[in-house]
C-alpha atoms as a PDB file:
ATOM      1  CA  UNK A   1       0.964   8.791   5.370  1.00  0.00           C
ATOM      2  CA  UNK A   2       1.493   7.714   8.575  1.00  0.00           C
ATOM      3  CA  UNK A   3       4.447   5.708   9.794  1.00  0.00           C
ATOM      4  CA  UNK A   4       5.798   4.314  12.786  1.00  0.00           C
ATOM      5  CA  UNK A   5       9.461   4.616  13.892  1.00  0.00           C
ATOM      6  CA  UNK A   6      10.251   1.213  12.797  1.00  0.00           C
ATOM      7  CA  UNK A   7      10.456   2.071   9.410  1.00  0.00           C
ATOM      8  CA  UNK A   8      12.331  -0.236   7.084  1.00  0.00           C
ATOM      9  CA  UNK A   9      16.468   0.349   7.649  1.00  0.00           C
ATOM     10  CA  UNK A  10      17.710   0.104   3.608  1.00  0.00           C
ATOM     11  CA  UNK A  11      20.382  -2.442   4.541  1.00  0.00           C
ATOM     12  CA  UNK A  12      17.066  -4.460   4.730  1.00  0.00           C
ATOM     13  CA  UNK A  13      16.353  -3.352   1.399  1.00  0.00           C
ATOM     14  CA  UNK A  14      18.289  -6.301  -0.259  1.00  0.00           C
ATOM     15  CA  UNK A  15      15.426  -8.175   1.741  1.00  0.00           C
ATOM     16  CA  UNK A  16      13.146  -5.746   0.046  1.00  0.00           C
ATOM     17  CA  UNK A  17      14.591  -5.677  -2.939  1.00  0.00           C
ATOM     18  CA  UNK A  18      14.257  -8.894  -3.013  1.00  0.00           C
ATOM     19  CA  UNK A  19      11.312  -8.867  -1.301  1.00  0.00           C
ATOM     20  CA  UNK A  20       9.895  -5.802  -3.055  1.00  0.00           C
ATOM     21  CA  UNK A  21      11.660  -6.021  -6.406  1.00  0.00           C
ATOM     22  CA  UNK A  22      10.655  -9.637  -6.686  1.00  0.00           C
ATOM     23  CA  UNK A  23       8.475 -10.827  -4.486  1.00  0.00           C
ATOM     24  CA  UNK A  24       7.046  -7.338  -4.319  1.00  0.00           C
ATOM     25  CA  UNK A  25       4.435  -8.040  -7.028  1.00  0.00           C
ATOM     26  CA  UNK A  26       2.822 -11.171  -5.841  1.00  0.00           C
ATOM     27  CA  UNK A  27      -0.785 -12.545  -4.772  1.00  0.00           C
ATOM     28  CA  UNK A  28      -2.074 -15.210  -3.005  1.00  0.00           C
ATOM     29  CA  UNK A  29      -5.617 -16.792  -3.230  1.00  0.00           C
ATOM     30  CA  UNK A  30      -7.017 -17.054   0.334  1.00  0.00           C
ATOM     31  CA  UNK A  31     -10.982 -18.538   1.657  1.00  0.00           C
ATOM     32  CA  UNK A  32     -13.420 -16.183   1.930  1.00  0.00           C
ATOM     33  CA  UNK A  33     -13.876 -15.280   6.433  1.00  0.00           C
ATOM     34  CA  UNK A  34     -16.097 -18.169   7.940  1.00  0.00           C
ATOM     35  CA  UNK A  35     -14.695 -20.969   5.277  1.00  0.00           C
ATOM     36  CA  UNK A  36     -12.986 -23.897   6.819  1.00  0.00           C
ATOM     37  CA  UNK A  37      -9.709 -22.987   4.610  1.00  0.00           C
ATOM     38  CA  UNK A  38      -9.738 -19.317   6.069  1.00  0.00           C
ATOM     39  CA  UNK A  39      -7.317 -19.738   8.945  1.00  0.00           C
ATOM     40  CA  UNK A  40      -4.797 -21.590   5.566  1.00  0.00           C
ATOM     41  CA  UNK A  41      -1.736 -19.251   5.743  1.00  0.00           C
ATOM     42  CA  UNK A  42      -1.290 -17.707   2.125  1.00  0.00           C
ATOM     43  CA  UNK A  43       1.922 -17.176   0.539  1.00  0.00           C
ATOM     44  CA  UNK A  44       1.696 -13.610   1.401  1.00  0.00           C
ATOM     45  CA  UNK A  45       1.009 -14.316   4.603  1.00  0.00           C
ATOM     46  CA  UNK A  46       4.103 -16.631   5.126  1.00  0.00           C
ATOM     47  CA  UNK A  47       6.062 -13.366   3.009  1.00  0.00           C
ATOM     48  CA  UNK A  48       4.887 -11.330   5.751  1.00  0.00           C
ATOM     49  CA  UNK A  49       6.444 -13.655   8.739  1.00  0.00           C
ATOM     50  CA  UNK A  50       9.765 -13.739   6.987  1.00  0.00           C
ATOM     51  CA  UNK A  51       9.903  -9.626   6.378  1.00  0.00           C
ATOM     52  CA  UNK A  52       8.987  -9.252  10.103  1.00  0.00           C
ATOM     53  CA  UNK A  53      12.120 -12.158  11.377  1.00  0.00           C
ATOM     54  CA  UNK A  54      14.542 -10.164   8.686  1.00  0.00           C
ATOM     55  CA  UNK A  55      13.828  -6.914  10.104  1.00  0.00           C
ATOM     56  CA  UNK A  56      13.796  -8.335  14.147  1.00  0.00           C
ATOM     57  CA  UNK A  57      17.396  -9.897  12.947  1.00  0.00           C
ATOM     58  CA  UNK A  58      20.493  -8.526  14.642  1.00  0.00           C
ATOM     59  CA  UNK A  59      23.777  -9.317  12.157  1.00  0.00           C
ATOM     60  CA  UNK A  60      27.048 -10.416  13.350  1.00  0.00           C
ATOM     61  CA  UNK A  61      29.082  -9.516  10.277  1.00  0.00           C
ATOM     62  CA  UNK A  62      28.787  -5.998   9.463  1.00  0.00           C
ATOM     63  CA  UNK A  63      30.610  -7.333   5.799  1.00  0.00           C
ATOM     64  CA  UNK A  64      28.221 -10.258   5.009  1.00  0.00           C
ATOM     65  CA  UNK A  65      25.323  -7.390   5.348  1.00  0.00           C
ATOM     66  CA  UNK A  66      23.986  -5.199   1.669  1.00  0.00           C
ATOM     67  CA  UNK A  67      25.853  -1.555   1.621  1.00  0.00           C
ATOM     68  CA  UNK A  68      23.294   0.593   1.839  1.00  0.00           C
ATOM     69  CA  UNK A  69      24.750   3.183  -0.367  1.00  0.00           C
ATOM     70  CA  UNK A  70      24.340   0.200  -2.460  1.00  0.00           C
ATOM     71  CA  UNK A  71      20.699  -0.529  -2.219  1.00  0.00           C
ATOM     72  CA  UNK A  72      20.021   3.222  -3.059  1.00  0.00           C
ATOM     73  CA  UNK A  73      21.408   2.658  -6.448  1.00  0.00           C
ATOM     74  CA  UNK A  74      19.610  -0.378  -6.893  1.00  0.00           C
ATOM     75  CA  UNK A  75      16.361   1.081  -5.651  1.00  0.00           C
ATOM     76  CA  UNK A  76      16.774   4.243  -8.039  1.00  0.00           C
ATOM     77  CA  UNK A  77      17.505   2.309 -10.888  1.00  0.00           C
ATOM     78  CA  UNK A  78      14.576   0.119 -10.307  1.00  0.00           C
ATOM     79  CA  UNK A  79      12.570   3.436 -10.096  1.00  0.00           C
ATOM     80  CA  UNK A  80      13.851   5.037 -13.019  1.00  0.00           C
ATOM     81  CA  UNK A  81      13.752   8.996 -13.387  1.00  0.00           C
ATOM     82  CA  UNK A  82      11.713  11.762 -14.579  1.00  0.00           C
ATOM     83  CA  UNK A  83      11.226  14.805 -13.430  1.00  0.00           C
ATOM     84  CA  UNK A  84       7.720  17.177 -12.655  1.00  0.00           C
ATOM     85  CA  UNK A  85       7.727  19.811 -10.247  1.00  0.00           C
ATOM     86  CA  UNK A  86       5.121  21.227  -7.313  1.00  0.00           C
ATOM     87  CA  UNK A  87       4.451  24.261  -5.278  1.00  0.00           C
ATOM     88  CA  UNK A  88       4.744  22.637  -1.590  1.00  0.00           C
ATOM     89  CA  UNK A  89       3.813  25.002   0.896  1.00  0.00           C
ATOM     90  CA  UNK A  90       6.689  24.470   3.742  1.00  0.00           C
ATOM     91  CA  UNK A  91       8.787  23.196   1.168  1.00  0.00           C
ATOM     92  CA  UNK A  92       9.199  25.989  -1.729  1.00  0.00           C
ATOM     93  CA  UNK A  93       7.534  27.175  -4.948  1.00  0.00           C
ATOM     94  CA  UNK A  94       8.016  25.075  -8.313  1.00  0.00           C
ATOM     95  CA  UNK A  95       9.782  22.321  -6.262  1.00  0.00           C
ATOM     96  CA  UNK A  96      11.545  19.937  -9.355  1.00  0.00           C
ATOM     97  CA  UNK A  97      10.277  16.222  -8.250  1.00  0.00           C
ATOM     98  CA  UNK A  98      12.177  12.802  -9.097  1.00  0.00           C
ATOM     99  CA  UNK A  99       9.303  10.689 -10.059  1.00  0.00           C
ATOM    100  CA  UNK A 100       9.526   6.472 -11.489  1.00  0.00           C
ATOM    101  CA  UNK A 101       9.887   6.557 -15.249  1.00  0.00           C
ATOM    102  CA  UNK A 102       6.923   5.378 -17.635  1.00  0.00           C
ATOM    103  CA  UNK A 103       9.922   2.845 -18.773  1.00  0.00           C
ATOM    104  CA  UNK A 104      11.269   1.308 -15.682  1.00  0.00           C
ATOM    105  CA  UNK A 105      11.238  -1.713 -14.055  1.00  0.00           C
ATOM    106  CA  UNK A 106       8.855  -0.668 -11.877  1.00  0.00           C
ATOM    107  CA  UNK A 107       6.400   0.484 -14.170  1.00  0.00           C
ATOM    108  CA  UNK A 108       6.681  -2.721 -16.113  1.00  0.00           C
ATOM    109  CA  UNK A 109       6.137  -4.955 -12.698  1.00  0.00           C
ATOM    110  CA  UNK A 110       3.179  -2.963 -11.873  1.00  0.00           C
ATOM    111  CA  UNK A 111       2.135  -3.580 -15.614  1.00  0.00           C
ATOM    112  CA  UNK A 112       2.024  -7.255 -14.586  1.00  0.00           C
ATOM    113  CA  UNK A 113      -0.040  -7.065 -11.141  1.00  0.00           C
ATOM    114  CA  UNK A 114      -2.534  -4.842 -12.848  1.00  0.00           C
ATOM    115  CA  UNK A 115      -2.813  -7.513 -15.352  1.00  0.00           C
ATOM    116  CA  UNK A 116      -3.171 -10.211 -13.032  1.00  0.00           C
ATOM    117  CA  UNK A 117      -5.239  -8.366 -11.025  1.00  0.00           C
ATOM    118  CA  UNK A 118      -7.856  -7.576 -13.678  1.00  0.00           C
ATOM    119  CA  UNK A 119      -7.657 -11.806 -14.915  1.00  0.00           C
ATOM    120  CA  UNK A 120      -8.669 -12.370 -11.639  1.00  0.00           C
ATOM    121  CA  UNK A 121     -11.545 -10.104 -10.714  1.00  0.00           C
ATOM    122  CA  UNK A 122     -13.429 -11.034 -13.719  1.00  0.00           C
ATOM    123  CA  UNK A 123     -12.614 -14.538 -13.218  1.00  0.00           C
ATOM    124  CA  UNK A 124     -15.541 -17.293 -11.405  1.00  0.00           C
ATOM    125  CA  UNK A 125     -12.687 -17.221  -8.465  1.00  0.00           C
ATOM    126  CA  UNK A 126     -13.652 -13.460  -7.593  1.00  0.00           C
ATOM    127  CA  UNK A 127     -17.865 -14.158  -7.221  1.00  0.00           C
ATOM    128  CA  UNK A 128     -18.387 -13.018  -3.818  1.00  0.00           C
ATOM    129  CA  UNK A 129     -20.506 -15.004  -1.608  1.00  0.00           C
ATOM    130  CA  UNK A 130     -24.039 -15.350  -1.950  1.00  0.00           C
ATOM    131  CA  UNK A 131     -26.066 -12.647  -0.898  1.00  0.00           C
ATOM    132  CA  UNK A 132     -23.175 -10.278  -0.708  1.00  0.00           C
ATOM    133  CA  UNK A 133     -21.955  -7.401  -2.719  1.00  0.00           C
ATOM    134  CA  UNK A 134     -18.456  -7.607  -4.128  1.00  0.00           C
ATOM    135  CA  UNK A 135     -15.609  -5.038  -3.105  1.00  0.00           C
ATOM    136  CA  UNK A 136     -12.055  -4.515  -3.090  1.00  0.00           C
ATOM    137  CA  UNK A 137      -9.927  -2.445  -0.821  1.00  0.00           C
ATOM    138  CA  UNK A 138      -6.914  -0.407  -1.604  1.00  0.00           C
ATOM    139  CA  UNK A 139      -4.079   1.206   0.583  1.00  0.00           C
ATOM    140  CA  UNK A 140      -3.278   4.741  -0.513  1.00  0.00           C
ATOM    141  CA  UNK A 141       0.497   5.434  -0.279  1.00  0.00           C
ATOM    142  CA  UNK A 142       2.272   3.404  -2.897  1.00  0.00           C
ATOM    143  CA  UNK A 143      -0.919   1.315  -3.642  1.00  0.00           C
ATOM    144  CA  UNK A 144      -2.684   3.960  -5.517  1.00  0.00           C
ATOM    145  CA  UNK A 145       0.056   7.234  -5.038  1.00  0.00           C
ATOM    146  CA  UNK A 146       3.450   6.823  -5.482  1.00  0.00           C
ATOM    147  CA  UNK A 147       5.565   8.833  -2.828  1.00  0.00           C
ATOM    148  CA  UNK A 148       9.252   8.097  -4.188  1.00  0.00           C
ATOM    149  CA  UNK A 149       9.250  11.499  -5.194  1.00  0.00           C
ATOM    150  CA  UNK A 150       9.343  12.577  -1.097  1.00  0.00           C
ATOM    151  CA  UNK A 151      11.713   9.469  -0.443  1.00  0.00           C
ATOM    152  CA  UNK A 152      13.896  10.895  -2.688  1.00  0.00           C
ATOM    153  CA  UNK A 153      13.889  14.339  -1.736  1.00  0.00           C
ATOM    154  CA  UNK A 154      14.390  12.846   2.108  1.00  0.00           C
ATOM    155  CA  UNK A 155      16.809  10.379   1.292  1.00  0.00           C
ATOM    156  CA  UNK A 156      14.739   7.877   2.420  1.00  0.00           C
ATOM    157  CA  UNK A 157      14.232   9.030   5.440  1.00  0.00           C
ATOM    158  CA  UNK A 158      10.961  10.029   7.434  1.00  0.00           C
ATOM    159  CA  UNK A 159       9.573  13.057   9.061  1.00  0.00           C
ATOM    160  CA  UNK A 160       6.457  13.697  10.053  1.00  0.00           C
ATOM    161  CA  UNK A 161       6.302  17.413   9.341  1.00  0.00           C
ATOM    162  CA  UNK A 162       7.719  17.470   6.115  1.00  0.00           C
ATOM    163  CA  UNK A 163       6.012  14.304   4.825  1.00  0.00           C
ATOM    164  CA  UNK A 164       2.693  16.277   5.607  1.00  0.00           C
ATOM    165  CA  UNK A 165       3.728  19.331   3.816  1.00  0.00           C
ATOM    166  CA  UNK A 166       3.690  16.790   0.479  1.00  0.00           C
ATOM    167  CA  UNK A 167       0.635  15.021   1.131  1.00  0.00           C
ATOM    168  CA  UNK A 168      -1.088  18.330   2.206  1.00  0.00           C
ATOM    169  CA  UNK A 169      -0.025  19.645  -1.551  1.00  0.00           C
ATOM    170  CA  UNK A 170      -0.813  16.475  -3.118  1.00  0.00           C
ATOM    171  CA  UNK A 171       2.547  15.723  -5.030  1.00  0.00           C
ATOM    172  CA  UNK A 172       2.203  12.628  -5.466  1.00  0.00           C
ATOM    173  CA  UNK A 173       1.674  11.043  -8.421  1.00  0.00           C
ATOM    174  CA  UNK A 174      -0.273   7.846  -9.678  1.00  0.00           C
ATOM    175  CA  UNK A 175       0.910   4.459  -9.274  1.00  0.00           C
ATOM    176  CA  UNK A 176       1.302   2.845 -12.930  1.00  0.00           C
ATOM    177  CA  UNK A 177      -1.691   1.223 -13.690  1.00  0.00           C
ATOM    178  CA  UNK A 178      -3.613   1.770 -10.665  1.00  0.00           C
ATOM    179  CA  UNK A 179      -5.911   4.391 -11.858  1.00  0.00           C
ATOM    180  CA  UNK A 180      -6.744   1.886 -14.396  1.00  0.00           C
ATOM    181  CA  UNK A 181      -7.497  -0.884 -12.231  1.00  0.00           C
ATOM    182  CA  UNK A 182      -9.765   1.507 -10.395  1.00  0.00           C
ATOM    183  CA  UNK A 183     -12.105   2.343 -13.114  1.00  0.00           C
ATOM    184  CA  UNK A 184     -11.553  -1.279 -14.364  1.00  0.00           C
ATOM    185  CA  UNK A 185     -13.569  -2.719 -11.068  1.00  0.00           C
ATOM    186  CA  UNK A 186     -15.930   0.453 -10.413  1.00  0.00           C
ATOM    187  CA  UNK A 187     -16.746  -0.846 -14.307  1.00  0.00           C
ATOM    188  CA  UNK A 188     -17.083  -4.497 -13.215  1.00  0.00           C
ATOM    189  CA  UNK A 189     -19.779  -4.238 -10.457  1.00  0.00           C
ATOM    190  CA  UNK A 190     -17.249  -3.539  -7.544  1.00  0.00           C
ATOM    191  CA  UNK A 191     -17.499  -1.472  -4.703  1.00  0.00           C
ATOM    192  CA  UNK A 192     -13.766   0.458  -3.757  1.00  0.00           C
ATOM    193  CA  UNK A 193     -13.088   1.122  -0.187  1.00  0.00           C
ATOM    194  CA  UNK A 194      -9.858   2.724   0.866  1.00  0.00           C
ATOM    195  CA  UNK A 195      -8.061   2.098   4.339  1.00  0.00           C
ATOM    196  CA  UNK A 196      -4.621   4.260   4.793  1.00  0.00           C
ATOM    197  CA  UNK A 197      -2.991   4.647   7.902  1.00  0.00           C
ATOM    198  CA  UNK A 198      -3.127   9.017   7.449  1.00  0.00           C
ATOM    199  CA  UNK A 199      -5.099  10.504   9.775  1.00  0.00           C
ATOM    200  CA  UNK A 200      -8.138  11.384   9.318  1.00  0.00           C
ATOM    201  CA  UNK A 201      -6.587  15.631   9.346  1.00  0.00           C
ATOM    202  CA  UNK A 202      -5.638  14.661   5.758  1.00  0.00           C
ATOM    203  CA  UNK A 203      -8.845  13.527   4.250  1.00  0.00           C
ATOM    204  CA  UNK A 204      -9.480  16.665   2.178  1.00  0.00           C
ATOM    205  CA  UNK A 205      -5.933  16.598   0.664  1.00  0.00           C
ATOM    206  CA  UNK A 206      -5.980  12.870   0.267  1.00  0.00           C
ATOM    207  CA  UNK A 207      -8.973  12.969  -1.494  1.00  0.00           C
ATOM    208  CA  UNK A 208      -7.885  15.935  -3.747  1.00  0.00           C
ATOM    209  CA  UNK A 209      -4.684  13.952  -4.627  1.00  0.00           C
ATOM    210  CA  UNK A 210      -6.865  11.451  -5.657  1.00  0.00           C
ATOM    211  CA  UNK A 211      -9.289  13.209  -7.863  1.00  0.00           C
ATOM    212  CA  UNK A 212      -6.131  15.568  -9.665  1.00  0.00           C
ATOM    213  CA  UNK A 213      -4.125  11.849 -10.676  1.00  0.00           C
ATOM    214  CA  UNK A 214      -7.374  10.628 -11.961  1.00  0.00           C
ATOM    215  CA  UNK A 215      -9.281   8.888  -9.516  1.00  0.00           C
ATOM    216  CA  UNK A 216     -12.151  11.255  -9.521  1.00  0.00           C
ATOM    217  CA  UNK A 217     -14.265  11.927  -6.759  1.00  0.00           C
ATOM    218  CA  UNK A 218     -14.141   9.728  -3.487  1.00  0.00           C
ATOM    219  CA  UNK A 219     -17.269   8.843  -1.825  1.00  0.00           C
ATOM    220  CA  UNK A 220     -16.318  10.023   1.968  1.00  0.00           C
ATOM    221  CA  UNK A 221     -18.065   6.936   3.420  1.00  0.00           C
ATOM    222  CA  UNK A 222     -15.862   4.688   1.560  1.00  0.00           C
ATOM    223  CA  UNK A 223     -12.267   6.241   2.398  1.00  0.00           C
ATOM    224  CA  UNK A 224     -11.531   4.964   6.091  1.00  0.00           C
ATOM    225  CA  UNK A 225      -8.070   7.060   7.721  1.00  0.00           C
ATOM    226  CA  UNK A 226      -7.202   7.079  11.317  1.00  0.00           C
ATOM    227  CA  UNK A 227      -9.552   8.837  13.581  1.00  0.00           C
ATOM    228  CA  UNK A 228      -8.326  10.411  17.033  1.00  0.00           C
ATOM    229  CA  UNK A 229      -9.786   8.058  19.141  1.00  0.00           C
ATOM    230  CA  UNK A 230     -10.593   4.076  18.233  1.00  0.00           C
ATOM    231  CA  UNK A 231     -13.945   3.115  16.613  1.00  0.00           C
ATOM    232  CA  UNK A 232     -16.271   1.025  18.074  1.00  0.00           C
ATOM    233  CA  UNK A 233     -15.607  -1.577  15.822  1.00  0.00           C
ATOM    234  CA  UNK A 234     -12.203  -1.902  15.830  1.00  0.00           C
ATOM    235  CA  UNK A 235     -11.298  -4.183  19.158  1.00  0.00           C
ATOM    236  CA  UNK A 236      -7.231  -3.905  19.814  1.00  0.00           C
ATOM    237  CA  UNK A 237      -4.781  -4.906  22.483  1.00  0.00           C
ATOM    238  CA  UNK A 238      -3.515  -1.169  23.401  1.00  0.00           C
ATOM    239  CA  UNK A 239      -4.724   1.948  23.205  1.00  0.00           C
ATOM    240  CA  UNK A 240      -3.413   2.340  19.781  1.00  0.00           C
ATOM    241  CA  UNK A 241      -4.248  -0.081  17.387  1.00  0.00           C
ATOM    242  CA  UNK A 242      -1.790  -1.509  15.060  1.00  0.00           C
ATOM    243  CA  UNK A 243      -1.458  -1.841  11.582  1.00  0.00           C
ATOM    244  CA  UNK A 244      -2.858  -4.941  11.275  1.00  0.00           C
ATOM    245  CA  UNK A 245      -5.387  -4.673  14.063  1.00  0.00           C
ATOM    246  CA  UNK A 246      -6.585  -1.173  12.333  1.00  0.00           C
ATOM    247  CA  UNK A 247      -6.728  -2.512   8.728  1.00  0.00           C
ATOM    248  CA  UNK A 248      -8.538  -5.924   8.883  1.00  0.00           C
ATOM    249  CA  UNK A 249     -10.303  -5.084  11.852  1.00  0.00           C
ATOM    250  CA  UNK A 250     -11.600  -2.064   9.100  1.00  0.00           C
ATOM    251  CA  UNK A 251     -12.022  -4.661   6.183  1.00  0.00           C
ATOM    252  CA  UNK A 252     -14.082  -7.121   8.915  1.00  0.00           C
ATOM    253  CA  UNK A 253     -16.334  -3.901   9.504  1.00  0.00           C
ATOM    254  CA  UNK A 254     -17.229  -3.236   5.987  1.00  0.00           C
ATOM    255  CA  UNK A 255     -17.869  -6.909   5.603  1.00  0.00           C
ATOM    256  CA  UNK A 256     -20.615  -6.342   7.916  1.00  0.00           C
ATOM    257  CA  UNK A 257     -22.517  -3.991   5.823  1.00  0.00           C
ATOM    258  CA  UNK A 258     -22.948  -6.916   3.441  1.00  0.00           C
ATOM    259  CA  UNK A 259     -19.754  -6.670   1.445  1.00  0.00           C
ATOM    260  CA  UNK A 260     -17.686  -9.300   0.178  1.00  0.00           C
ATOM    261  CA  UNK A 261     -14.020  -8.353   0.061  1.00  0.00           C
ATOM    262  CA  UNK A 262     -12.916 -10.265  -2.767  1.00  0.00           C
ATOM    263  CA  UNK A 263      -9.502  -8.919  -2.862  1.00  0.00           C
ATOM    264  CA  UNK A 264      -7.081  -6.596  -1.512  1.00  0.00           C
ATOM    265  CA  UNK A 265      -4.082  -4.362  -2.723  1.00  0.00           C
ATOM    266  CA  UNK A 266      -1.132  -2.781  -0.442  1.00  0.00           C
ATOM    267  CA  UNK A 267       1.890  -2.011  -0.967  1.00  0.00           C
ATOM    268  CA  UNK A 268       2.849  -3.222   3.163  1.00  0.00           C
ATOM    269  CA  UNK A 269       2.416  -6.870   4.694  1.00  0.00           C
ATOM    270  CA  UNK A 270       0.645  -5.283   7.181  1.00  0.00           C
ATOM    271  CA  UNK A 271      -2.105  -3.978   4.505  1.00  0.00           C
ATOM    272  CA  UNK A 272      -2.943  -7.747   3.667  1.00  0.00           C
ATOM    273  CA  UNK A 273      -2.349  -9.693   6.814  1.00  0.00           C
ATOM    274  CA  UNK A 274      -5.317 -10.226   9.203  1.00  0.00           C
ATOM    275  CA  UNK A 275      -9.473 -10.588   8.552  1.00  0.00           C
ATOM    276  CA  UNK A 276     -11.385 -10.469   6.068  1.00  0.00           C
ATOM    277  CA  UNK A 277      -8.715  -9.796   2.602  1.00  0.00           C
ATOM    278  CA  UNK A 278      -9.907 -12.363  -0.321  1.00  0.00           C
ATOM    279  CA  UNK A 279      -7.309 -12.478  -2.441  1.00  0.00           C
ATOM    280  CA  UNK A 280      -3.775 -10.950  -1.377  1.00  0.00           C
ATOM    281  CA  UNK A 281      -2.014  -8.411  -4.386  1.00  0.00           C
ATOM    282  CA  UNK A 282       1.596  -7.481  -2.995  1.00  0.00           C
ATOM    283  CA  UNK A 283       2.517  -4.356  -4.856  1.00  0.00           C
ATOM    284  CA  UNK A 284       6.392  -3.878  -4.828  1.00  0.00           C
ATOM    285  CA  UNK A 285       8.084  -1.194  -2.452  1.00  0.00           C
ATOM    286  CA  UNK A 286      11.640  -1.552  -1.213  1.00  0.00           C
ATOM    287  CA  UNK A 287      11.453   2.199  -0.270  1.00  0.00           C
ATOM    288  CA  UNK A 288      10.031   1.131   3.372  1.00  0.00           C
ATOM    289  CA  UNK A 289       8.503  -1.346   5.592  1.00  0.00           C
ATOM    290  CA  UNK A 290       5.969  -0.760   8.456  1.00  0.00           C
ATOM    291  CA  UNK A 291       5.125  -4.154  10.690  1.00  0.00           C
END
């Protein structure tokens, strides 16, 4: 994964854990690109606004703010814990994991989204529009692989080498339910297309993390990372696009091969904000937050 240095603070967490514990699993119906009611901001969207003035907010009373030893707790009992281990090449041989529990809160939440989320793409709500092929878009970290096993190990925090020595050994297990919902639309008549903010060095181990959790082979042409240089299609105010400029600037580019995206799943605002989404699915993480 790839994150930038303004990476969610866990006194923000209670924001998150509000935002992430509750909030975390919600969706929001939005127009299909080109409808009058497109430019309607969504609830997500309007989620997304408030995350971004909590995290710009500077406090005045270091007392009235959440402990963050505090929010750990909460966070890791939301999580749950069980244990697997990994041989992580930078890291050690038969490294012991902390992975979410089958029973925890967390597992039951994303129980509920994957529920929704299947109600609503057979549903007459999800018919793309005419003359279009339907698809659906998912982020990969903590959309479709969980990485609190690495947050724990890191106490939260992030670094760039060691974060690549786990995604380049694939420890990270399936999201609850996800795998699921995967084979539930590829069943259903829908085209997946993945957008993650890795770069594009860590296709071959994102893609075998995929296919050892379960969600087989990955058609190269439909997994999008970051490339070295900006695509043609993408059109962003810097040299470096953001997250949001990257990501629906991506989903507005497979719309143009005659898709219909009729909804999309991330686990970050930033995943969901922007062109071309259909219908918004928050999944919950109060691990992080990237703007």
């Amino acid at each position: 994964m790839t994150r930038t240095s303004q990476r969610l603070p866990l006194f923000i967490g209670a924001a998150i854990a509000a935002g992430g514990l509750v909030l975390g699993g919600t969706f929001a119906a939005s127009a299909h690109p080109g409808s009058p009611a497109a430019a309607t901001q969504t609830v997500v969207d309007r989620q997304a606004a408030g995350a971004l003035a909590e995290n710009s907010y500077v406090p005045k009373d270091g007392n009235a703010e959440p402990n963050i030893g505090i929010v750990e707790d909460q966070i890791k009992a939301y999580y749950g814990s069980a244990t697997t281990t990994y041989d992580i090449p930078g890291v050690g041989d038969d490294v012991t994991a902390t992975i979410p529990s089958s029973t925890s809160n967390y597992a039951k939440q994303m129980a509920q989204i994957v529920a929704g989320a299947e109600k609503y793409l057979t549903s007459p709500q999800a018919r793309p529009a005419h003359g279009t092929k339907p698809a659906i878009v998912f982020d990969v970290d903590d959309t479709l692989l969980n990485t609190y096993d690495y947050e724990i190990a890191n106490s939260f925090g992030y670094n760039p080498t060691i974060n690549g020595y786990w995604v380049n050994a694939g420890a990270f297990p399936a999201v609850p339910g996800m795998v699921g919902l995967y084979k539930f639309a590829q069943a259903h008549g829908y085209t997946v297309f993945f957008i993650t903010g890795r770069p594009e060095a860590q296709r071959a181990a994102t893609e075998a993390n995929l296919a050892s959790t379960g969600y087989g082979t990955i058609d190269d042409s439909k997994l999008f990372l970051k490339q070295p240089t900006t695509p043609s299609y993408l059109s962003c105010a810097a040299a470096s696009c953001t997250t949001i400029e990257y990501k629906s600037g991506t989903r507005a580019h497979i719309e143009t091969q005659g898709y219909d995206i009729v909804a999309d799943f991330g686990d970050q605002y930033s995943d969901l904000t922007g062109a071309a989404h259909g219908k918004q699915f928050k999944l919950p993480n109060p691990m992080y937050y990237l703007p």
